[in-house]
C-alpha atoms as a PDB file:
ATOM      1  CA  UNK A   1      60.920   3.685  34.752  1.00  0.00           C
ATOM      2  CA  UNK A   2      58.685   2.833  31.789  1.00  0.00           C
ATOM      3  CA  UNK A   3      58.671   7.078  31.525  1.00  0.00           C
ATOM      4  CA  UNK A   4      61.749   7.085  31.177  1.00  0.00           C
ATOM      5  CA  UNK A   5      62.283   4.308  28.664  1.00  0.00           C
ATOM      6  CA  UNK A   6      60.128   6.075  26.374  1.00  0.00           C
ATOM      7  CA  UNK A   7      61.872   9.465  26.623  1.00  0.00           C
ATOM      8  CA  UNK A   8      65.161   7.348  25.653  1.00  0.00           C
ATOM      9  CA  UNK A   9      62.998   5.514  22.886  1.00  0.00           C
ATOM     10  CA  UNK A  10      61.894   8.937  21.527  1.00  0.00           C
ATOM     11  CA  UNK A  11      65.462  10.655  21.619  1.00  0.00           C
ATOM     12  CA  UNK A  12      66.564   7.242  19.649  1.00  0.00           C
ATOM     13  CA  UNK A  13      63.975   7.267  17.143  1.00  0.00           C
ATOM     14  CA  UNK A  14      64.839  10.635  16.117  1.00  0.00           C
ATOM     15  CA  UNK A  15      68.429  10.186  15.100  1.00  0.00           C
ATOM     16  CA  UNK A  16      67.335   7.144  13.064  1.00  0.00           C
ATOM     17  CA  UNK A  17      64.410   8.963  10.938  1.00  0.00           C
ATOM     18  CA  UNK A  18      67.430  11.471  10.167  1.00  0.00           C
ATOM     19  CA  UNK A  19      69.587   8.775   9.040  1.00  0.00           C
ATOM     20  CA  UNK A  20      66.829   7.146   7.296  1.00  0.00           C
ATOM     21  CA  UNK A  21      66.366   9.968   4.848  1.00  0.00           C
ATOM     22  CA  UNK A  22      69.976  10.336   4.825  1.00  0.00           C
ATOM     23  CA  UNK A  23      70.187   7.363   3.532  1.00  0.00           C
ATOM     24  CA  UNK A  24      67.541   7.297   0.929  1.00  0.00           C
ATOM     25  CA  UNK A  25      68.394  10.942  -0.369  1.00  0.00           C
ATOM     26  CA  UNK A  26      72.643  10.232  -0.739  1.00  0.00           C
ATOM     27  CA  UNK A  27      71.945   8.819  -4.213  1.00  0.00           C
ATOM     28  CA  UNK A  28      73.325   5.885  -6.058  1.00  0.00           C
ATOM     29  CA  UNK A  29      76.603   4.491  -4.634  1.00  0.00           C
ATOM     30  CA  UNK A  30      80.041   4.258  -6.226  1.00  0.00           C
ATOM     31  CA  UNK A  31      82.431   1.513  -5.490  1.00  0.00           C
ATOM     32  CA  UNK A  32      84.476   4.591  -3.973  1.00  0.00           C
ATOM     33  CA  UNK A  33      81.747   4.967  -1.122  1.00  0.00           C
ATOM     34  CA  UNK A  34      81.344   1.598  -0.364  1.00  0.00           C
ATOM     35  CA  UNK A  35      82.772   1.698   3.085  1.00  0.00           C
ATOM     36  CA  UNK A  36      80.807   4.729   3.891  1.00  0.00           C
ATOM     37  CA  UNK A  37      77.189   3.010   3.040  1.00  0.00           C
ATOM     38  CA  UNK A  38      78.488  -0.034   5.181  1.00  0.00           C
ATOM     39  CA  UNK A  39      79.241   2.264   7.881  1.00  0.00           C
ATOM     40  CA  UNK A  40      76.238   3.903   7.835  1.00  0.00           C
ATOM     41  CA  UNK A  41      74.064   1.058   7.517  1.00  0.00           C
ATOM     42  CA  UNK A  42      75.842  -0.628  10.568  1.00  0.00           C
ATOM     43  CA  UNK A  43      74.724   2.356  12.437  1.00  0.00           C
ATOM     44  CA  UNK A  44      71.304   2.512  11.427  1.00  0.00           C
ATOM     45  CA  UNK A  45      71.184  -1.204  12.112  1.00  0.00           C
ATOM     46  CA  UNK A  46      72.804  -0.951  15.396  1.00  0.00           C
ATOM     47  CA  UNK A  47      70.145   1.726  16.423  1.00  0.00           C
ATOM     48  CA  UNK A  48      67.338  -0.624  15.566  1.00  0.00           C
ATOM     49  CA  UNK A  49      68.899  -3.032  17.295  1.00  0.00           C
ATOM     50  CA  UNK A  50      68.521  -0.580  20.707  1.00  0.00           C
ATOM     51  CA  UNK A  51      65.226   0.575  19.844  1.00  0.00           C
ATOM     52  CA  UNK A  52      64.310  -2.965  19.759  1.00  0.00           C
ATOM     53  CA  UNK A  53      65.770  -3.418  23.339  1.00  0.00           C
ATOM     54  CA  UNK A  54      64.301  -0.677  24.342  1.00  0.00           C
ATOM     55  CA  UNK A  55      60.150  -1.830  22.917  1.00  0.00           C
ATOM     56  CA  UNK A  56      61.206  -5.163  24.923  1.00  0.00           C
ATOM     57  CA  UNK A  57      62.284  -2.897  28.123  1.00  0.00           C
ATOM     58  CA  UNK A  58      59.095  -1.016  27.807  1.00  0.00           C
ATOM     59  CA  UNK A  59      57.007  -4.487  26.975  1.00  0.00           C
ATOM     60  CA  UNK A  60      58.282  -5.857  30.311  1.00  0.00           C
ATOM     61  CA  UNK A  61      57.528  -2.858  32.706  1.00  0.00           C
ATOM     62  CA  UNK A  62      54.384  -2.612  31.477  1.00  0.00           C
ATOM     63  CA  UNK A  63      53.137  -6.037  32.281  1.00  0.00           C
ATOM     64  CA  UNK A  64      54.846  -6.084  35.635  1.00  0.00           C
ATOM     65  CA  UNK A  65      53.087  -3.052  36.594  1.00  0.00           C
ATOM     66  CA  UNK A  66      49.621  -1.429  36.559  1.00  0.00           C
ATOM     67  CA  UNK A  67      49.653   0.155  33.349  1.00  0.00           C
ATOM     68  CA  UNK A  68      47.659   3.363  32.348  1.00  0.00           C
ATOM     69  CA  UNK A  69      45.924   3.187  28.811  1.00  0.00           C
ATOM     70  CA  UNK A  70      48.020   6.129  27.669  1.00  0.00           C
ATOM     71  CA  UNK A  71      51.007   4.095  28.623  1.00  0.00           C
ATOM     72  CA  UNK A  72      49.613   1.519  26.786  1.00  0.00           C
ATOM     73  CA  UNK A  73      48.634   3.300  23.656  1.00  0.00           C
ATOM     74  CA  UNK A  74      52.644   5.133  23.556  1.00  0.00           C
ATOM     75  CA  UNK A  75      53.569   1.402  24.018  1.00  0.00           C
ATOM     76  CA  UNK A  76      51.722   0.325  20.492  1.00  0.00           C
ATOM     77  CA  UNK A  77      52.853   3.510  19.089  1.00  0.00           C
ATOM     78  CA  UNK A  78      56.387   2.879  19.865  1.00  0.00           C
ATOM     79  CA  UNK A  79      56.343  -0.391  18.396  1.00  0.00           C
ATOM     80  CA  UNK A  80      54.449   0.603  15.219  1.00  0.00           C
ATOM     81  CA  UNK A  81      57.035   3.194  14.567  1.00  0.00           C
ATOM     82  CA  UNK A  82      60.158   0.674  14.874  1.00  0.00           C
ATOM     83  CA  UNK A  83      58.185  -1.682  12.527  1.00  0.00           C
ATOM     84  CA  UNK A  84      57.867   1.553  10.119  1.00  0.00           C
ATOM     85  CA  UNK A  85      61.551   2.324  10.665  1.00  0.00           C
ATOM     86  CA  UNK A  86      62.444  -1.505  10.076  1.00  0.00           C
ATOM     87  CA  UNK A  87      60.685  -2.371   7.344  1.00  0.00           C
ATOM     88  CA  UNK A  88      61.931   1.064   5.857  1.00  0.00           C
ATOM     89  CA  UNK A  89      65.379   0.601   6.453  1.00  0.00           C
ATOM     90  CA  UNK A  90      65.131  -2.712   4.689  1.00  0.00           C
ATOM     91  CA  UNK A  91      63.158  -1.587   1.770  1.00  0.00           C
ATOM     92  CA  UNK A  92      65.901   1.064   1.066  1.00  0.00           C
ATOM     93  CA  UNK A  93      68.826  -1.234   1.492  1.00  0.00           C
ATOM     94  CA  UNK A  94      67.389  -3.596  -0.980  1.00  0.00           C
ATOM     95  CA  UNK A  95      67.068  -0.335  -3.349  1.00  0.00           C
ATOM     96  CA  UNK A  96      70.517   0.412  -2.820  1.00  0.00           C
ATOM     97  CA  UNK A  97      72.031  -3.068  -3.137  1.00  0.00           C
ATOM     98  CA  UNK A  98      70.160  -3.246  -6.491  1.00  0.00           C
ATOM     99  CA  UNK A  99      71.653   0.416  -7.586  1.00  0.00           C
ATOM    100  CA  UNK A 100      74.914  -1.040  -6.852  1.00  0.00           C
ATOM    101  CA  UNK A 101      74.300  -4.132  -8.864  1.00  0.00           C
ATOM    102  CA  UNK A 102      73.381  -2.117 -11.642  1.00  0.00           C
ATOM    103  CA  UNK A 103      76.323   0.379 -11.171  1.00  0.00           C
ATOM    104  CA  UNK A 104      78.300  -2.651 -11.422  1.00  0.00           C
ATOM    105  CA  UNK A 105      76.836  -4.506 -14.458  1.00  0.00           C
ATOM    106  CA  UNK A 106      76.622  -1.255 -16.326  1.00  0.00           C
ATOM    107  CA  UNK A 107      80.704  -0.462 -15.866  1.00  0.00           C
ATOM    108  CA  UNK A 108      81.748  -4.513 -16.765  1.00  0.00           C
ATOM    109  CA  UNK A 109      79.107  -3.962 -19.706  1.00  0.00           C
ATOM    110  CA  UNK A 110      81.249  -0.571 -20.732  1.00  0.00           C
ATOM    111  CA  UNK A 111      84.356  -2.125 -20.330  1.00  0.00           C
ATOM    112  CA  UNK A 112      83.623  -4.912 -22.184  1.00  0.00           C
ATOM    113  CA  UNK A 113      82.969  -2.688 -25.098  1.00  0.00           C
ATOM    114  CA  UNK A 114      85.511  -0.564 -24.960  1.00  0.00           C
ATOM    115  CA  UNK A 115      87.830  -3.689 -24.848  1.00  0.00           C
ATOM    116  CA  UNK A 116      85.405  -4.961 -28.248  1.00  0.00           C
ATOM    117  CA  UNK A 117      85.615  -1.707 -29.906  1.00  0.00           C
ATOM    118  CA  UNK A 118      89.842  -1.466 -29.291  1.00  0.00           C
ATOM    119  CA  UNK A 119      90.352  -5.401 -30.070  1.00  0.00           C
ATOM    120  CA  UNK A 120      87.692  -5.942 -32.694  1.00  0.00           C
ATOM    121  CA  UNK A 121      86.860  -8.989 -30.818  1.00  0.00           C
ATOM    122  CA  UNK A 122      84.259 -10.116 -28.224  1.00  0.00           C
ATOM    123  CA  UNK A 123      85.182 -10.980 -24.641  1.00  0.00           C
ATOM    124  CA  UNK A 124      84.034 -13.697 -22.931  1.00  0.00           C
ATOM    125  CA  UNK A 125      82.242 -11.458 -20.560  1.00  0.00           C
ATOM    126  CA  UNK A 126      80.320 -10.068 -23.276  1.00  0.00           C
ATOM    127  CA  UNK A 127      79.473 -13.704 -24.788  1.00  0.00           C
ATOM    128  CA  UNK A 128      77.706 -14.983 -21.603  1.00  0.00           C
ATOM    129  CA  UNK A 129      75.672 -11.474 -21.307  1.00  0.00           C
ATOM    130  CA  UNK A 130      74.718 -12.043 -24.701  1.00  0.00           C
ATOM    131  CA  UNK A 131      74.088 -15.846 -23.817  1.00  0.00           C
ATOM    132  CA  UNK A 132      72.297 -14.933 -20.492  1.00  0.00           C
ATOM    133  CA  UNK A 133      70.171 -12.338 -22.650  1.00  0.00           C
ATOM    134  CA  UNK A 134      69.018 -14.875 -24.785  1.00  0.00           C
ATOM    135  CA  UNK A 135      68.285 -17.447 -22.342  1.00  0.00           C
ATOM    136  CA  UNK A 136      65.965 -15.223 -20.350  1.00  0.00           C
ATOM    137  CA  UNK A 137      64.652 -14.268 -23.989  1.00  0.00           C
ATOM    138  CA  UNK A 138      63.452 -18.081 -24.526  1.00  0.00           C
ATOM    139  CA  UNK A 139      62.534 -18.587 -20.985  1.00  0.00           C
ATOM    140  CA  UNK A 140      60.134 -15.365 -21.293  1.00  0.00           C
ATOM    141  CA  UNK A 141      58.598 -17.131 -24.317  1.00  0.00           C
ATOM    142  CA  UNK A 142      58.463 -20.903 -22.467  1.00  0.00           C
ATOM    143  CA  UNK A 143      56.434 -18.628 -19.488  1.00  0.00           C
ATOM    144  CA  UNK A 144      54.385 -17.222 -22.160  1.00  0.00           C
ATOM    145  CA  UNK A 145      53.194 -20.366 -23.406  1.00  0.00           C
ATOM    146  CA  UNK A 146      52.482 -21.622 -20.073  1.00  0.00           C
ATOM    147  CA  UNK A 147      50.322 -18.720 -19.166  1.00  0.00           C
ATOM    148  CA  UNK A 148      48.418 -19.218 -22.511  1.00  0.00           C
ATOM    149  CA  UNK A 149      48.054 -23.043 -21.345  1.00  0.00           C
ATOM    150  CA  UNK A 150      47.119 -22.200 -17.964  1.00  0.00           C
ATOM    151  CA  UNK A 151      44.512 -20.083 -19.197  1.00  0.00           C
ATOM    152  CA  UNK A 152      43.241 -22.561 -21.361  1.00  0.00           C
ATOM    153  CA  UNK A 153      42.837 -24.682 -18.526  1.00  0.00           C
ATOM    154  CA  UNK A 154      41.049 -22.364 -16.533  1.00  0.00           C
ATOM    155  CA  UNK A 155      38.289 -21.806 -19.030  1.00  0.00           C
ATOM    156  CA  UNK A 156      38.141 -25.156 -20.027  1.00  0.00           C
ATOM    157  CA  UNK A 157      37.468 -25.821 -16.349  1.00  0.00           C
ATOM    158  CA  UNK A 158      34.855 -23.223 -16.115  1.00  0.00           C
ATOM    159  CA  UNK A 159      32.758 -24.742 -19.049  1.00  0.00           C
ATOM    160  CA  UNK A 160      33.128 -27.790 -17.075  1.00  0.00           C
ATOM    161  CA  UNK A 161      31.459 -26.646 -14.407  1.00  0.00           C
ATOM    162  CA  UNK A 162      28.577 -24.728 -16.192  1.00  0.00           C
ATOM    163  CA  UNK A 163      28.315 -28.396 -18.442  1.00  0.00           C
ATOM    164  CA  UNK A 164      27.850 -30.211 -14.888  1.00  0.00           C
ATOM    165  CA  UNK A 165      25.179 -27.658 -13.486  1.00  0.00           C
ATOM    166  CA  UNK A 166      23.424 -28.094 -16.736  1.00  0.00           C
ATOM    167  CA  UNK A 167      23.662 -31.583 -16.718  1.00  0.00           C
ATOM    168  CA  UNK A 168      22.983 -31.872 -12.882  1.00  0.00           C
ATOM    169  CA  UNK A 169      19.510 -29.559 -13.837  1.00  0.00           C
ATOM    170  CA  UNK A 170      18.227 -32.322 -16.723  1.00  0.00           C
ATOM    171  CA  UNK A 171      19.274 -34.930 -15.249  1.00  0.00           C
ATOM    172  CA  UNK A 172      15.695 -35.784 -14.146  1.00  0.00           C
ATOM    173  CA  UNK A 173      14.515 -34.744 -18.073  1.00  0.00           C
ATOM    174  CA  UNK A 174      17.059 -37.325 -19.507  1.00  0.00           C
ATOM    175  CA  UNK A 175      15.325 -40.565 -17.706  1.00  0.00           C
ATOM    176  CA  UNK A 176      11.777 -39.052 -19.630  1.00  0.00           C
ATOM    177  CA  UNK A 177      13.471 -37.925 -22.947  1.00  0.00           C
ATOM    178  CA  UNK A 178      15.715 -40.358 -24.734  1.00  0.00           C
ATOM    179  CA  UNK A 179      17.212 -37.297 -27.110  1.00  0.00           C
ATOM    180  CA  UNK A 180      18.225 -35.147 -24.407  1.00  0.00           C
ATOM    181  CA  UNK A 181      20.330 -38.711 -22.976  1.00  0.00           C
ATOM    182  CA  UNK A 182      21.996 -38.740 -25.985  1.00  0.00           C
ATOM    183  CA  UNK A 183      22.622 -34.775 -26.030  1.00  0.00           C
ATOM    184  CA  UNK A 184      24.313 -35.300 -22.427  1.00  0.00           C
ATOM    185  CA  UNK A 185      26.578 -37.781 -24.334  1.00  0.00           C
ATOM    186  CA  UNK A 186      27.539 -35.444 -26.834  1.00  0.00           C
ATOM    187  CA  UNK A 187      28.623 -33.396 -23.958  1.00  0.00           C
ATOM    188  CA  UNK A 188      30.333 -35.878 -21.966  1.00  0.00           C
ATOM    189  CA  UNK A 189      32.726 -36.679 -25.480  1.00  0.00           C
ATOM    190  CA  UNK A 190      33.273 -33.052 -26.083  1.00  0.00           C
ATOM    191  CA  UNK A 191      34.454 -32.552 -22.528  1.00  0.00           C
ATOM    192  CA  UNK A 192      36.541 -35.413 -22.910  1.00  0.00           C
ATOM    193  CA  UNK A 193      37.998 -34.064 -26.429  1.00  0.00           C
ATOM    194  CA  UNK A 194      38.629 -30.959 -24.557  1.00  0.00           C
ATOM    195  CA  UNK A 195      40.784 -32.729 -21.921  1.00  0.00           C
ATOM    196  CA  UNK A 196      42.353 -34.616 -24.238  1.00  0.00           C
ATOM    197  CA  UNK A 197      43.649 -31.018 -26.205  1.00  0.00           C
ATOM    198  CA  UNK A 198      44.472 -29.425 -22.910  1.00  0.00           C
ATOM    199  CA  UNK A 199      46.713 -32.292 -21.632  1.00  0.00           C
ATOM    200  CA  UNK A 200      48.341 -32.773 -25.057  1.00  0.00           C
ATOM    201  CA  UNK A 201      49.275 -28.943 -25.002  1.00  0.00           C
ATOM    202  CA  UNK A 202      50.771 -29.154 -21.893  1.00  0.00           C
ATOM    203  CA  UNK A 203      53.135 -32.467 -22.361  1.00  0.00           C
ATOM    204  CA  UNK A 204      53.864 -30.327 -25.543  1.00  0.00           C
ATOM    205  CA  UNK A 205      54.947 -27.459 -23.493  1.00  0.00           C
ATOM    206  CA  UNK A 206      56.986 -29.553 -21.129  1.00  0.00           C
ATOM    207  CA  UNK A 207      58.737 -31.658 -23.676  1.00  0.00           C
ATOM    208  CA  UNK A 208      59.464 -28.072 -25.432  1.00  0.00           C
ATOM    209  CA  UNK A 209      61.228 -27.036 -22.196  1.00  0.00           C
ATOM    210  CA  UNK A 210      63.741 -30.420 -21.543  1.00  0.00           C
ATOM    211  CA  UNK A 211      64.344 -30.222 -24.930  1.00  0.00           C
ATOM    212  CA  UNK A 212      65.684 -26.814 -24.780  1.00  0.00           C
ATOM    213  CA  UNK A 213      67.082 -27.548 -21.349  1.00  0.00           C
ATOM    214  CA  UNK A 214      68.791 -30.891 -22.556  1.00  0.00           C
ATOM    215  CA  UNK A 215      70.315 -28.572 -25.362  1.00  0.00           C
ATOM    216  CA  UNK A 216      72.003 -25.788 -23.903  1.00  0.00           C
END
């Protein structure tokens, strides 16, 4: 029986490859093929869905019998290859739903001119893409400065660390040498300063964004 399930798993797996490359290789979709990309990725979901039955089939007649390692090994192999086929399937789907988006955006986006270029006036549509262009505009900055902060902070925290090895090396030469105490207290207010700058740049950077949050 476990034969026999993976003869069925094989003449399964084959049909789905094919539509897999099918798939990818159609091209971008039109709004005029949308049924036939649902219909097709029904069916290529539908014969995941049996080669999944199928792995668990297999799965089970394997542990209730004795097994050979070759048995075994097409076992893993069958499984690896409906992982492949899965996580393929899903990879070009999301491709596809974001070619549609696009397809989509792009023909409101060319309407919406043509409607500016025959009225002389701006649609609403066209405002908010404008709008939405310049939000993610300022938020791109906002991240920007963030980054820079978070940066900041990260080598701010690395001299930390090199001033506490250094200061965890003389500690013994501060008790003998009253200059180098007072060097170590230099240290200890710079580190401070530094903490103070860092935290002041990033209340600075938060204020900036619920400011510009509070304003839109």
């Amino acid at each position: 029986m476990s034969n026999s399930l993976l003869m069925l798993s094989s003449v399964l797996g084959s049909p789905k490859e094919v539509c897999s490359f099918t798939y990818l290789d159609t091209g971008s979709p039109t709004v005029g093929s949308s049924r036939s990309w649902k219909s097709m990725e029904m069916e290529i979901q539908s014969l995941l869905e049996k080669l999944l039955d199928i792995n668990d089939a297999m799965s089970r007649c394997a542990a209730s019998a004795a097994s050979t390692t070759s048995v075994t090994q097409k076992l893993a192999r069958h499984r690896d290859i409906l992982h492949e086929f899965t996580q393929e399937f899903r990879r070009i789907k999301g491709n596809i739903n974001s070619m549609r988006e696009h397809a989509e955006l792009l023909s409101s986006v060319r309407d919406d001119i043509n409607e500016y270029k025959a009225s002389g006036s701006m649609s609403p549509r066209m405002q908010l893409l404008r709008e939405r262009a310049a939000i993610h505009g300022s938020i791109a900055h906002i991240d920007d400065v963030i980054n820079q902060a978070q940066t900041t902070r990260a080598v701010l925290g690395s001299q930390r660390a090199l001033f506490g090895d250094v200061q965890g090396k003389v500690k013994v030469l501060s008790d003998k040498f009253p200059v180098i105490r007072g060097l170590l207290g230099s240290i200890r207010r710079r580190r401070s300063r530094d903490t103070l700058i860092l935290s002041a740049v990033i209340a600075a950077c938060t204020l900036f964004l619920i400011i510009y949050w509070l304003s839109k």
